[in-house]
N, C-alpha and C. Protein backbone atom coordinates (compact mmCIF):
# COMPACT_ATOMS: atom_id res chain seq x y z
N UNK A 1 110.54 98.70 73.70
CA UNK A 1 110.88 99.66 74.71
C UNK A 1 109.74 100.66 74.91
N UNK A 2 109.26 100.74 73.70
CA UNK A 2 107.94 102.33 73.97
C UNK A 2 106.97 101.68 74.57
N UNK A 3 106.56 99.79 74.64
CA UNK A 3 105.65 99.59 75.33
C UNK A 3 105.84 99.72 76.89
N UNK A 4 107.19 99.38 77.04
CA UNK A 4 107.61 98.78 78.39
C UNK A 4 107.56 100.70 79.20
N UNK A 5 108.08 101.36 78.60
CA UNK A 5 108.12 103.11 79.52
C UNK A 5 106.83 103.22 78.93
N UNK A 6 106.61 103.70 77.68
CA UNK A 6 105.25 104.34 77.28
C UNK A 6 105.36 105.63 76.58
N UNK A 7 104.44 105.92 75.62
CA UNK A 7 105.18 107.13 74.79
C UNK A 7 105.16 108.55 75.37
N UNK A 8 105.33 108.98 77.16
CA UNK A 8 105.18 110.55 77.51
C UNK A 8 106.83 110.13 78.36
N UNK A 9 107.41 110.97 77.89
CA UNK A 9 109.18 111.25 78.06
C UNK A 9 108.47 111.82 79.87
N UNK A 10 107.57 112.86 79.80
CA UNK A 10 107.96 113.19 81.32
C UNK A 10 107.25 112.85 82.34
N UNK A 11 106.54 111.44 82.49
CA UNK A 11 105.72 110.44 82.67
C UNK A 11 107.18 110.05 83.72
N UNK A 12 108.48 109.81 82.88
CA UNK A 12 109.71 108.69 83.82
C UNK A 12 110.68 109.58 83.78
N UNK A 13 110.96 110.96 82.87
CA UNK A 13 111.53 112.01 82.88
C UNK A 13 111.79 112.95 83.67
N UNK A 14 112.88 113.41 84.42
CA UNK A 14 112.49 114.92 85.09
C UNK A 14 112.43 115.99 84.42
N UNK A 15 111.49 116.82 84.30
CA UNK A 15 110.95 118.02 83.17
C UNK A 15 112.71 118.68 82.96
N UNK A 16 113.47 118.84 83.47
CA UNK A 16 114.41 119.71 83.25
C UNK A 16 115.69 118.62 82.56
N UNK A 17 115.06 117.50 82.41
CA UNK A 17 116.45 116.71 81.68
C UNK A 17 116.27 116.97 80.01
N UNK A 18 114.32 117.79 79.58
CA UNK A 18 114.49 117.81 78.22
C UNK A 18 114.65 118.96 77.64
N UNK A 19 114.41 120.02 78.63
CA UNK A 19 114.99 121.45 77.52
C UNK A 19 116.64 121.32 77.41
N UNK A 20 117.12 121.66 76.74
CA UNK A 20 118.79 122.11 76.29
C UNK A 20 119.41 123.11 77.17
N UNK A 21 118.83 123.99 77.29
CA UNK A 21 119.17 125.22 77.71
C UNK A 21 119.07 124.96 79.04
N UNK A 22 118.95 123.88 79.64
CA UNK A 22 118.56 124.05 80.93
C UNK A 22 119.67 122.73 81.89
N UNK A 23 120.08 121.89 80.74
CA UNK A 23 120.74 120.67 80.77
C UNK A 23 122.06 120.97 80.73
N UNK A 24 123.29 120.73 81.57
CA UNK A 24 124.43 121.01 80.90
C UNK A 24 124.94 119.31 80.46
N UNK A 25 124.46 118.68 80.65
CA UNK A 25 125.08 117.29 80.43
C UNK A 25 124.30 116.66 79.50
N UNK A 26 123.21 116.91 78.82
CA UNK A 26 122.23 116.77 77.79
C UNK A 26 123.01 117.65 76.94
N UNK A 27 123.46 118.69 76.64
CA UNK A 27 123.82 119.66 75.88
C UNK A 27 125.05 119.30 75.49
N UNK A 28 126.35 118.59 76.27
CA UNK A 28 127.48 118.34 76.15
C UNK A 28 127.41 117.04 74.91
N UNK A 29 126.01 115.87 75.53
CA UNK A 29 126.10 115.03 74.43
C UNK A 29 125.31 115.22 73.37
N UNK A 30 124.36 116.38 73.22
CA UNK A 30 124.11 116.57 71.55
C UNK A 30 124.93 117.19 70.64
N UNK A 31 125.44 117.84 71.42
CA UNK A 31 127.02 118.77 70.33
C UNK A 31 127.56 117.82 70.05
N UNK A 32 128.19 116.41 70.60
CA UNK A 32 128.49 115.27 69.69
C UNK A 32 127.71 114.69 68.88
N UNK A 33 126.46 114.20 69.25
CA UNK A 33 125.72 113.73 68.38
C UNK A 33 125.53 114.55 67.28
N UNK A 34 125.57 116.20 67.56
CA UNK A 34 125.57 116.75 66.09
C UNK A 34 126.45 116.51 65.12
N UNK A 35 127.72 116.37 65.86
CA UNK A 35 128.37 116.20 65.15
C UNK A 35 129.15 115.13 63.79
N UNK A 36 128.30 114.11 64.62
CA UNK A 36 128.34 112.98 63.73
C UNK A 36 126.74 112.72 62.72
N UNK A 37 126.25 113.41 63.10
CA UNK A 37 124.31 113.52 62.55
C UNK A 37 124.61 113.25 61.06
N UNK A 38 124.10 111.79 60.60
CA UNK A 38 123.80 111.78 59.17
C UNK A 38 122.95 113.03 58.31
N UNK A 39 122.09 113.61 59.10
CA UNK A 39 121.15 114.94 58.52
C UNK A 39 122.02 115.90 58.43
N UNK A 40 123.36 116.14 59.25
CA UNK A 40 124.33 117.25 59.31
C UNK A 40 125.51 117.27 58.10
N UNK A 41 125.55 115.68 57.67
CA UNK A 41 126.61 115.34 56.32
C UNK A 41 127.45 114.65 57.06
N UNK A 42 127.71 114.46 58.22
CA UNK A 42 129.01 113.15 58.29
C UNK A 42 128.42 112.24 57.01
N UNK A 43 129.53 111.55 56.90
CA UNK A 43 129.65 110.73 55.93
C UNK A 43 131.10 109.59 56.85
N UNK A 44 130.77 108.38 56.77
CA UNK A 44 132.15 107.72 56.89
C UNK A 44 132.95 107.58 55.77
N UNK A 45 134.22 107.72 56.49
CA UNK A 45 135.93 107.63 55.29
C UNK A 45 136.17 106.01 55.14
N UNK A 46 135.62 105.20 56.21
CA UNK A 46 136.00 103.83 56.12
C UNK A 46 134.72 103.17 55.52
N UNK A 47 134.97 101.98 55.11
CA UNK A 47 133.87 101.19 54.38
C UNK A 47 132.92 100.75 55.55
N UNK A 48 131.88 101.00 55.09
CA UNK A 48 130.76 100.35 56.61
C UNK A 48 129.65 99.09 55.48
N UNK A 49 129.23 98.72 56.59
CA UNK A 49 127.76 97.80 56.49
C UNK A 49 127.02 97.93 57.40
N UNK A 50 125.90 97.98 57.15
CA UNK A 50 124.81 98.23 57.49
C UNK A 50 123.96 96.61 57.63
N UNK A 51 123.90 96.26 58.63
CA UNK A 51 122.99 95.23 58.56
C UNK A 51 121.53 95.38 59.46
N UNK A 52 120.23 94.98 58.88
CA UNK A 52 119.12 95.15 59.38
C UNK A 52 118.35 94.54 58.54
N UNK A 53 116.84 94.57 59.76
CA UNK A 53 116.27 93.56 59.17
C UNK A 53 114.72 94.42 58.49
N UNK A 54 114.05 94.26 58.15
CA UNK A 54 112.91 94.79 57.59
C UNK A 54 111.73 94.65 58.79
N UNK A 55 111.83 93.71 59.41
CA UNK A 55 111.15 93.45 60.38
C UNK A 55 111.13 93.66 62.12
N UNK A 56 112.22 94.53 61.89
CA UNK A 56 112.50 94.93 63.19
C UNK A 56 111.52 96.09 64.02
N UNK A 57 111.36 95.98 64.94
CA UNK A 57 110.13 96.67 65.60
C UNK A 57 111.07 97.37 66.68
N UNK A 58 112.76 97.02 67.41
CA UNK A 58 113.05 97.82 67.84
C UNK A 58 113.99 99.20 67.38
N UNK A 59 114.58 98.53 66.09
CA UNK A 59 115.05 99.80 65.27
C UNK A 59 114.35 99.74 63.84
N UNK A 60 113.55 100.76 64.27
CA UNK A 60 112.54 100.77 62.66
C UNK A 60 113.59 100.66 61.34
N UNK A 61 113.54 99.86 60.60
CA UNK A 61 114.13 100.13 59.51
C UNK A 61 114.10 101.37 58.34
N UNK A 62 113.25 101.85 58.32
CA UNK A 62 113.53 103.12 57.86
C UNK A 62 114.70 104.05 58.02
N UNK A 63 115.39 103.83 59.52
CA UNK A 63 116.65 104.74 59.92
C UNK A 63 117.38 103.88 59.28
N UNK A 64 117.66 102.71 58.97
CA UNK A 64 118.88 102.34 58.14
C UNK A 64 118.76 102.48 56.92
N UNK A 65 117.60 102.68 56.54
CA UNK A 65 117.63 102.51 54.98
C UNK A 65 117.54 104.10 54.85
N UNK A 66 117.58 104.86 55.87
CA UNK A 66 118.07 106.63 55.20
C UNK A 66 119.15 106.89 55.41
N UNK A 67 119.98 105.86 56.31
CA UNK A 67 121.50 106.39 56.76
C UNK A 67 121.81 105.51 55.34
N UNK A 68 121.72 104.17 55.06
CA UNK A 68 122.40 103.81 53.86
C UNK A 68 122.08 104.75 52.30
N UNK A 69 121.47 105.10 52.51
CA UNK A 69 120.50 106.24 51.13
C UNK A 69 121.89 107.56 51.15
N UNK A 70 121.63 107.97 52.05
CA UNK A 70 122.40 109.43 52.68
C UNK A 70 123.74 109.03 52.24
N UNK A 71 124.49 107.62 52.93
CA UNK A 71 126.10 107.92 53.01
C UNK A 71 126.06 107.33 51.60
N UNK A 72 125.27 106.67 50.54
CA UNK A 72 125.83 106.42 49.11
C UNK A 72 125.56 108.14 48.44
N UNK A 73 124.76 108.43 48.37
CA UNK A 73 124.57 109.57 47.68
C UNK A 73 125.84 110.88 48.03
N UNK A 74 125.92 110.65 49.19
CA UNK A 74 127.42 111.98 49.65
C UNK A 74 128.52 110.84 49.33
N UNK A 75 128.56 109.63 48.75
CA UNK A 75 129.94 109.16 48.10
C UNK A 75 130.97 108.41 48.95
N UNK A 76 129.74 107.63 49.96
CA UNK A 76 130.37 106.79 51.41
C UNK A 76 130.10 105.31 50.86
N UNK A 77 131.43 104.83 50.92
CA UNK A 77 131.49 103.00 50.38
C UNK A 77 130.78 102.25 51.36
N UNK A 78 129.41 102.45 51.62
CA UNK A 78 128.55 101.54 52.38
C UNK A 78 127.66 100.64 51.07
N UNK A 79 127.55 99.26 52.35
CA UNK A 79 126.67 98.49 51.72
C UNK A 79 125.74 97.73 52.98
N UNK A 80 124.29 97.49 52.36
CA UNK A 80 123.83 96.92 53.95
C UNK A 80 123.01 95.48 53.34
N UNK A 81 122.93 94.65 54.57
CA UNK A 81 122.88 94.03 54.35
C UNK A 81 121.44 93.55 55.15
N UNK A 82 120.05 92.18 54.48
CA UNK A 82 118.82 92.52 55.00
C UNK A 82 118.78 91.27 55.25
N UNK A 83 118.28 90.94 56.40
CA UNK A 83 117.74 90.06 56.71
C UNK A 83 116.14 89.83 57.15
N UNK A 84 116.01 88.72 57.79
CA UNK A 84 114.65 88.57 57.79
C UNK A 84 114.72 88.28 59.48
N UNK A 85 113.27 88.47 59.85
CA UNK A 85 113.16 88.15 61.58
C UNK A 85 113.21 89.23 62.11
N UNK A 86 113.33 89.13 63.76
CA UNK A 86 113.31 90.23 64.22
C UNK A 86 114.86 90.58 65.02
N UNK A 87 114.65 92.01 66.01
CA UNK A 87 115.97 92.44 66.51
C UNK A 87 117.07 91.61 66.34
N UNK A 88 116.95 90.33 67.62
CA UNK A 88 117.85 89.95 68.31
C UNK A 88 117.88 88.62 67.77
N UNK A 89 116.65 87.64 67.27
CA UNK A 89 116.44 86.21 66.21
C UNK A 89 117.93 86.83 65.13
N UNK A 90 117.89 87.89 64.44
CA UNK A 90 118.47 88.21 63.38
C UNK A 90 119.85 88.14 63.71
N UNK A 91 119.89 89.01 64.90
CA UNK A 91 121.10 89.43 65.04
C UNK A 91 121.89 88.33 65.35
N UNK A 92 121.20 87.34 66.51
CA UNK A 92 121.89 86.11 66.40
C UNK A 92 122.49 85.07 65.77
N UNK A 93 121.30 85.13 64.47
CA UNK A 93 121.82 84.61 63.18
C UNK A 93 123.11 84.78 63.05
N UNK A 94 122.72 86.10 62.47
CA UNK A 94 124.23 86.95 61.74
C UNK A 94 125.34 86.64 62.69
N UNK A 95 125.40 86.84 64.03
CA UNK A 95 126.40 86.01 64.70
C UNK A 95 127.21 85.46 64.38
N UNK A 96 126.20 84.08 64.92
CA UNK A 96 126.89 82.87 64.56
C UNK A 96 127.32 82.49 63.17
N UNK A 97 126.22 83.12 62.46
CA UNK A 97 127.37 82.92 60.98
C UNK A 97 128.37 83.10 60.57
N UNK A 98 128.61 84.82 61.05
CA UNK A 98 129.98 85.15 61.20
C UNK A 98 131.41 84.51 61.78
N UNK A 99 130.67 83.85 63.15
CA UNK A 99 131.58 83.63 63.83
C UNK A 99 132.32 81.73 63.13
N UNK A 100 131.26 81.16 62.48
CA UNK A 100 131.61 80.03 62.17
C UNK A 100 132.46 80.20 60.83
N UNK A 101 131.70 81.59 59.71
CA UNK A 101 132.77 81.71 58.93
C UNK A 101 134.21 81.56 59.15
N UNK A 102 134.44 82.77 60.52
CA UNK A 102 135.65 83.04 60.92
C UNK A 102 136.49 81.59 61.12
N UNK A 103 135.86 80.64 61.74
CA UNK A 103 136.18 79.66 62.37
C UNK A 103 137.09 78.78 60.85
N UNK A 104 135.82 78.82 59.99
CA UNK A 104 136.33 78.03 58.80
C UNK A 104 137.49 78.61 57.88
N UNK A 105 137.53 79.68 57.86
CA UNK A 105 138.41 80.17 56.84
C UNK A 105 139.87 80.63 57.57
């Protein structure tokens, strides 16, 4: 994606969609996003997984491996799970695996 736009936000941006103070509909959805912000302490009550791959170039793996870091340490029943390949090779995998599990059992 950062190749396809390019890394200047107000290059495809209108200057007033990035201050806060200036946005009322930018502002409405970071007060949610705060609110769920792994940096803020949500933590999930339900069991999660985390699946990702090491090799992913569109969601750096680093963000999963600090959200899985974060919700074990605050005492969240996550577990993640790693694969190999990239985004969407992976994700497809995992798919169909799933879905044939389902099929078999």
């Amino acid at each position: 994606m950062r190749e396809f736009i390019g890394p200047d936000l107000p290059t495809y941006m209108h200057p007033n969609f990035l201050p806060l103070e200036k946005n009322e509909s930018l502002n409405k959805v970071d007060s949610c996003l705060r609110l769920h912000s792994v940096i803020q302490g949500w933590v999930p009550r339900a069991p999660m997984t985390i699946i990702h791959t090491e090799d992913d170039t569109m969601a750096p793996f680093q963000i999963a491996e600090f959200m899985y870091n974060t919700f074990k340490r605050k005492g969240g029943k996550v577990t993640m799970i790693m694969g190999k390949g990239d985004h969407f090779n992976y994700g497809f995998e995992y798919y169909i695996t799933m879905l044939l599990y389902l099929l078999l059992k």
